[in-house]
Protein backbone atom coordinates (compact mmCIF):
# COMPACT_ATOMS: atom_id res chain seq x y z
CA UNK A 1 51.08 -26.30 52.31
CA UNK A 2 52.13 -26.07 55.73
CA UNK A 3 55.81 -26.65 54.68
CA UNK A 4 56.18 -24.38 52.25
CA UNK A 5 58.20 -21.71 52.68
CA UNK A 6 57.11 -17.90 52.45
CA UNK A 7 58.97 -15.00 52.38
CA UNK A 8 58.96 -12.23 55.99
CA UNK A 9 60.62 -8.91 57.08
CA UNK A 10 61.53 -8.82 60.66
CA UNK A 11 62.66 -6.34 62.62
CA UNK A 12 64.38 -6.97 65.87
CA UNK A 13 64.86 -4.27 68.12
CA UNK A 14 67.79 -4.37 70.38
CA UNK A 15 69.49 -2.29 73.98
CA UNK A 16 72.18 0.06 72.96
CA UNK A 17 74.94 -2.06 73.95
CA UNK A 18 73.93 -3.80 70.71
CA UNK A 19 75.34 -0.67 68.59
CA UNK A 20 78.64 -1.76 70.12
CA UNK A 21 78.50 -5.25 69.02
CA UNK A 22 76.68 -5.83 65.55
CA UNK A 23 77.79 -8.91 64.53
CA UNK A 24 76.50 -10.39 68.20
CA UNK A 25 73.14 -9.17 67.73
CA UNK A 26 73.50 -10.09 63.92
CA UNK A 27 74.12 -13.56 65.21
CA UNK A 28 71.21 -13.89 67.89
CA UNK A 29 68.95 -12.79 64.69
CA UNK A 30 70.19 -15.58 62.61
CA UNK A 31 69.84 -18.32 65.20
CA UNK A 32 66.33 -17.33 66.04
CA UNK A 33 65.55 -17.42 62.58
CA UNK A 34 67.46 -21.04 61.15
CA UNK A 35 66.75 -22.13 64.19
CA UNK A 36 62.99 -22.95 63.14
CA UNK A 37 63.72 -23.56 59.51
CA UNK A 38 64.34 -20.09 57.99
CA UNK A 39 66.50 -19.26 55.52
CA UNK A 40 68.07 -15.97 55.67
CA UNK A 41 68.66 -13.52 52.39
CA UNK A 42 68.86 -10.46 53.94
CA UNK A 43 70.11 -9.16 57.63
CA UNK A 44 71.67 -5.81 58.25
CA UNK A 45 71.88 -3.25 60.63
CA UNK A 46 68.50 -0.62 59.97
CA UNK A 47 69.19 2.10 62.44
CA UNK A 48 70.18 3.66 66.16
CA UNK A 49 67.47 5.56 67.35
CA UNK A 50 66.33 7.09 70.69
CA UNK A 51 62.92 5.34 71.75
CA UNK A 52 59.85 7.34 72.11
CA UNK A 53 59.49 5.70 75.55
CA UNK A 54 61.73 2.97 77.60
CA UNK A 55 61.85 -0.19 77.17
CA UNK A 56 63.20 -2.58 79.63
CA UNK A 57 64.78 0.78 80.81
CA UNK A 58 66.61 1.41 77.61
CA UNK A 59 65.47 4.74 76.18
CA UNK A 60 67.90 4.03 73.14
CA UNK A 61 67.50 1.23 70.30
CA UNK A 62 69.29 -0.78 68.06
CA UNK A 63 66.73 -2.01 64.93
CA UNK A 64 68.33 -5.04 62.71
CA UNK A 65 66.27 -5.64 58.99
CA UNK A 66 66.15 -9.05 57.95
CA UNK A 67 64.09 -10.44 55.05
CA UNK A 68 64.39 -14.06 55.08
CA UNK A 69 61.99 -17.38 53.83
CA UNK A 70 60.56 -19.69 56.59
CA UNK A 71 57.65 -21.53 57.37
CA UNK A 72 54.31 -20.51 58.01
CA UNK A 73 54.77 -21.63 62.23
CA UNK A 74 58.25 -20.64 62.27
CA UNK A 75 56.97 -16.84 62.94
CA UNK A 76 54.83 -17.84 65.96
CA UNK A 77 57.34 -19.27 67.52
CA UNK A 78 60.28 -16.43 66.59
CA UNK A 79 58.04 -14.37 68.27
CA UNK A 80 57.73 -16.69 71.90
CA UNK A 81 61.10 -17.20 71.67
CA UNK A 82 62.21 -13.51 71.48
CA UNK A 83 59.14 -12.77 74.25
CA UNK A 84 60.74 -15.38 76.83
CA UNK A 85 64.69 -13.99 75.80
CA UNK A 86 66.48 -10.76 77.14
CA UNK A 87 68.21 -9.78 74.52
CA UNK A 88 65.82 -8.63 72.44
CA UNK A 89 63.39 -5.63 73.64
CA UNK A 90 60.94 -5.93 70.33
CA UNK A 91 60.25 -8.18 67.06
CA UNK A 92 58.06 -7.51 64.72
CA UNK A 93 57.37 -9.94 61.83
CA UNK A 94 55.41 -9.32 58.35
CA UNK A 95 54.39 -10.72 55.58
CA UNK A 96 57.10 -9.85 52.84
CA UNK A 97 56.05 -11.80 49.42
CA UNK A 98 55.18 -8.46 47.77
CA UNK A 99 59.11 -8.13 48.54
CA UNK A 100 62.46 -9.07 46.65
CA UNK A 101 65.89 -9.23 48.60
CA UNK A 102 67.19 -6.58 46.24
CA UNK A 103 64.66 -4.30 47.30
CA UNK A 104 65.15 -5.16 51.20
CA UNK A 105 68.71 -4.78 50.95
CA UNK A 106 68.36 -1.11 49.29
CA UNK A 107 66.11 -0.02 52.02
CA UNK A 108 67.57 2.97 54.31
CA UNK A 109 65.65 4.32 57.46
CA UNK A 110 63.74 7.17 57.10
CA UNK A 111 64.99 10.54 59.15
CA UNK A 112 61.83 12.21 61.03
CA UNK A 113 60.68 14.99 59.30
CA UNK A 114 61.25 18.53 61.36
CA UNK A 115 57.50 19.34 62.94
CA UNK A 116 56.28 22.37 61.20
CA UNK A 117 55.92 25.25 63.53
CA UNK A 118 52.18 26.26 63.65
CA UNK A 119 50.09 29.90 65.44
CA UNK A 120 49.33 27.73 68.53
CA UNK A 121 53.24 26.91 69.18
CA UNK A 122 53.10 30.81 69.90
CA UNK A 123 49.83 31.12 71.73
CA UNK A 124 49.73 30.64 75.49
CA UNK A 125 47.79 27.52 76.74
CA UNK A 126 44.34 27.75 77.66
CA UNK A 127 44.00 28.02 81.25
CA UNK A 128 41.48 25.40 83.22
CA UNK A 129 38.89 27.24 85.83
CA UNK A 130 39.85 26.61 89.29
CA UNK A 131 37.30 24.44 90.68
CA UNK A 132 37.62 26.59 94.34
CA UNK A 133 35.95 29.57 92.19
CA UNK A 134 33.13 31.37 94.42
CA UNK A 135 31.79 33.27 91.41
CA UNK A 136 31.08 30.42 88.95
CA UNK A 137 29.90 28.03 91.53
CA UNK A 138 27.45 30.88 93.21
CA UNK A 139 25.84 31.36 89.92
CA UNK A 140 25.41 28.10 88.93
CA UNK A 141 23.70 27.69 92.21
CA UNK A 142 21.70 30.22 93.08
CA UNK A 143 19.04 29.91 90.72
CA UNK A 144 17.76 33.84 90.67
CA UNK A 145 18.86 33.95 87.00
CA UNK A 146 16.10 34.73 84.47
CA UNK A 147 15.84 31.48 82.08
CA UNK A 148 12.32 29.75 82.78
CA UNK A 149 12.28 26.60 84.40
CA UNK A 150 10.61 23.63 83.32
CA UNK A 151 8.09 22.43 85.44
């Protein structure tokens, strides 16, 4: 069973020089991939997007789709391999045999939706107390308020 091949989506996440040079990082995709006994049916450029925080101090990102058949320990060691390389910032592998190629390869990125504009967007942020406040810190402390104590 452990030969068998079953079916993954990958998505490799690469610097922006990569948006320069698809069929490079195309390439570095593929070998990562045959290179452990997968075979390939899908690999295409997904999208060029700015990253919601840097990685490897790129704060833009190149993400490459591929849907491709390999064995079970093949993804393991994808994943070390991209972990030890530089040319790769991210790889994430999943389990794709709910998947066909046909339905891989018609796949587009989705565009973020605008955020909706809400009352609080116009409201003013609450304010913290200052913690140097004389007034609060008195009457916390000076214990001639009227609540019974318990004894």
């Amino acid at each position: 069973m452990s030969d068998q091949l079953r079916k993954y989506e990958g998505l490799f996440l690469f610097g922006s020089s990569a948006s320069a040079n698809n069929d490079e990082a195309m390439n570095v995709v593929r070998g990562y991939i045959e290179k452990h006994g997968g075979k390939i049916h899908v690999l295409k450029k997904w999208d060029d997007r700015r990253l919601a925080y840097e990685i490897k101090k790129q704060s833009r990102g190149v993400y490459f789709l591929s849907f491709f058949e390999a064995p079970p320990a093949a993804v393991d060691q994808i994943n070390r391999e991209v972990n030890l390389g530089d040319q790769v910032l991210r790889c994430l592998i999943t389990d794709a045999s709910h998947l066909t190629a046909a339905e891989v390869e018609a796949m587009q990125p989705q565009k973020p939706l605008p955020r909706k504009k809400t009352e609080d967007d116009d409201a003013p942020a609450p304010r913290a107390p200052k913690s140097d406040d004389a007034e609060s810190s008195d009457d916390a402390s000076d214990g001639d308020d009227d609540t019974p104590k318990d004894e």
